[in-house]
Protein backbone atom coordinates (compact mmCIF):
# COMPACT_ATOMS: atom_id res chain seq x y z
CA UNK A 1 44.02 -146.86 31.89
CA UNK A 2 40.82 -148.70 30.42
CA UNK A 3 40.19 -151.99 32.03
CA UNK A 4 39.81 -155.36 29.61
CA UNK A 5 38.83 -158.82 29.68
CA UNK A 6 42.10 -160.78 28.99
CA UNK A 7 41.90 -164.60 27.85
CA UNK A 8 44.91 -166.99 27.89
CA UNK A 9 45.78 -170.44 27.37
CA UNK A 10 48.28 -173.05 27.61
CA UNK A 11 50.04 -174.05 24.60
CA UNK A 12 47.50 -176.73 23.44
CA UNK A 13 44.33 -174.78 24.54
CA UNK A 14 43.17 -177.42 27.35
CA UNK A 15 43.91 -175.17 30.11
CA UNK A 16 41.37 -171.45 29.16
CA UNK A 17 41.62 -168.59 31.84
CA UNK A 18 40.02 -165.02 31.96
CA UNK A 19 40.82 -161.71 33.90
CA UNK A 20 39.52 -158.61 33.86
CA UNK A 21 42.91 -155.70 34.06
CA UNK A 22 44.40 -153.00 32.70
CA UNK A 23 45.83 -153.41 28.76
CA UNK A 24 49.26 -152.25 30.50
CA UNK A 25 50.01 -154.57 33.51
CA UNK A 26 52.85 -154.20 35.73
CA UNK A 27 55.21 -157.60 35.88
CA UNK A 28 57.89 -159.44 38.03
CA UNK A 29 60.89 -161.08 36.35
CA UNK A 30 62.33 -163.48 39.50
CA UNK A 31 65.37 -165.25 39.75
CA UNK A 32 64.46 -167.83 42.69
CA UNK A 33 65.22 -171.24 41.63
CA UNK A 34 62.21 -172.37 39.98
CA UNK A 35 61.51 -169.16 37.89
CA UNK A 36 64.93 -168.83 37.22
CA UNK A 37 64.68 -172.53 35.61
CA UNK A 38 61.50 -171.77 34.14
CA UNK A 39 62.27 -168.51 32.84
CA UNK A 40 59.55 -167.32 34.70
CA UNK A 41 58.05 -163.42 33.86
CA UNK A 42 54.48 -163.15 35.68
CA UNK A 43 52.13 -160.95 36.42
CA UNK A 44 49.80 -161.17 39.79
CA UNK A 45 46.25 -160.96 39.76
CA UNK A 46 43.72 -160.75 42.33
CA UNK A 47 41.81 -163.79 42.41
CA UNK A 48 38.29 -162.44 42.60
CA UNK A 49 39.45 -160.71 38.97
CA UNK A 50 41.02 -164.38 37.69
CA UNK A 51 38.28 -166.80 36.24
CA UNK A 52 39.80 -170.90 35.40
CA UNK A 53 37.51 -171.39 31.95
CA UNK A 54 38.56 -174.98 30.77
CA UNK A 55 40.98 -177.57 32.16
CA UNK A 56 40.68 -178.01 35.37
CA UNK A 57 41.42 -181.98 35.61
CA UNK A 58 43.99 -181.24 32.60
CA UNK A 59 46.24 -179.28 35.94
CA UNK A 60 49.62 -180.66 37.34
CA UNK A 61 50.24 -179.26 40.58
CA UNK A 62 54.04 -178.57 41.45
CA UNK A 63 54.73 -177.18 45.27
CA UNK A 64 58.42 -177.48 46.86
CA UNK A 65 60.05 -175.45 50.16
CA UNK A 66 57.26 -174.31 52.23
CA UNK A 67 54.43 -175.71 49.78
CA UNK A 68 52.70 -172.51 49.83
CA UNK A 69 53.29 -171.79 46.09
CA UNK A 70 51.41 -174.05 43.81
CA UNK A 71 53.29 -173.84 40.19
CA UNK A 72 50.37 -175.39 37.57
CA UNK A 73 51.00 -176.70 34.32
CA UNK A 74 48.64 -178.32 31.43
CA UNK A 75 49.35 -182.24 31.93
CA UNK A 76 49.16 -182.36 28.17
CA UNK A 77 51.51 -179.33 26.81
CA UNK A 78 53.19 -179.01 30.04
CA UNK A 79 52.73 -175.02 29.77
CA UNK A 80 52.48 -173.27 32.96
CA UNK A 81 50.11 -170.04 32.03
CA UNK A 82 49.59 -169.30 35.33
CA UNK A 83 50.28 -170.25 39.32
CA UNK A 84 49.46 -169.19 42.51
CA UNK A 85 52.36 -167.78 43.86
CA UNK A 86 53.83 -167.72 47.80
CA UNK A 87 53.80 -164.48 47.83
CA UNK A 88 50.66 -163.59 47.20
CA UNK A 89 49.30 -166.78 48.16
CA UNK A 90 45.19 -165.72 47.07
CA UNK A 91 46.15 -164.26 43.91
CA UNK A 92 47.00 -165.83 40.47
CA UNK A 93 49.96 -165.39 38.23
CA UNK A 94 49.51 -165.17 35.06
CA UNK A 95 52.18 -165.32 32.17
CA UNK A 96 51.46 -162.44 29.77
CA UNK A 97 53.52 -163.94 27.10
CA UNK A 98 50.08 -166.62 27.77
CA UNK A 99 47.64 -164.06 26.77
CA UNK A 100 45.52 -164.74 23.57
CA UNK A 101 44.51 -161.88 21.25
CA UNK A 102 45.76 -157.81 21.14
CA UNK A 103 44.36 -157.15 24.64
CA UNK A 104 47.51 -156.54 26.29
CA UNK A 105 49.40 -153.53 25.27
CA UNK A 106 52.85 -153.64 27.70
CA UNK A 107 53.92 -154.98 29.91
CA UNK A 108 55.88 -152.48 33.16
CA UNK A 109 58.40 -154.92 34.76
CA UNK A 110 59.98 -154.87 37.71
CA UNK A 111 63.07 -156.91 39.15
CA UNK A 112 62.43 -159.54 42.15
CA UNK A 113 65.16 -161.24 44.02
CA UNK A 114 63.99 -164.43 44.75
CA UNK A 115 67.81 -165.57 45.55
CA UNK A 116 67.10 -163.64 48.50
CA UNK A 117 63.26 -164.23 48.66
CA UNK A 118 62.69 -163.33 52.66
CA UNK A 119 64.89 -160.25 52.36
CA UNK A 120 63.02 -159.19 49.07
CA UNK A 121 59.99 -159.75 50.70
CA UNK A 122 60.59 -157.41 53.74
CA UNK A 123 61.45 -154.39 51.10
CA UNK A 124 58.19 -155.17 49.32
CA UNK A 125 55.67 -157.74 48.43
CA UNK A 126 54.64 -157.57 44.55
CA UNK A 127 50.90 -156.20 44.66
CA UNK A 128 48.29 -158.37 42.83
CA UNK A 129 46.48 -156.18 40.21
């Protein structure tokens, strides 16, 4: 599969991201608390591929539990495009549904049971892309 560069945004554009991946990404649909709440569907990147383009002092930082996840919305829109999740603490998640433009083709999805997050975590970790 052909690798792209992939921009996104919050709702009201202050927060701008890049990464380069795959026009098909593979995605995790969660049901721990807060994604269950958020109706949270994300897909991890590796950091070194994630770029933050605009908005940096337009971030709200949300951490609970352990404090290792750090959930970030626009302080204006209050979208959250993207996070940095505790599972794959030096990766990014992005929200394809945050995606700008035709660059993303499908998404694969997989199921994650964050209800039981330490016993979903010893089967497997999500991989960052």
């Amino acid at each position: 599969m052909s690798e792209v560069q992939h921009f996104g945004s919050c709702h009201c554009g202050a927060v701008k991201w890049t990464f380069t991946g795959p026009e098909v990404l593979d995605g995790c649909r969660c049901n721990c608390t807060v994604c269950n709440k958020k109706q949270n569907q994300h897909c991890i990147i590796k950091l070194d591929r994630f770029e933050l383009l605009e908005g940096e002092d337009k971030i709200t930082t949300y951490r609970f539990n352990t404090g290792v996840a750090q959930h970030k919305f626009c302080s204006i829109c209050g979208v959250q495009s993207f996070y940095h999740p505790r599972s794959n603490p030096d990766a990014v998640a992005i929200m394809p549904h945050c995606i700008d433009g035709n660059t993303l083709k499908d998404v694969n999805w997989t199921y994650f049971d964050g209800q039981e997050w330490e016993k979903a975590m010893e089967k497997k970790s999500p991989a960052a892309q």
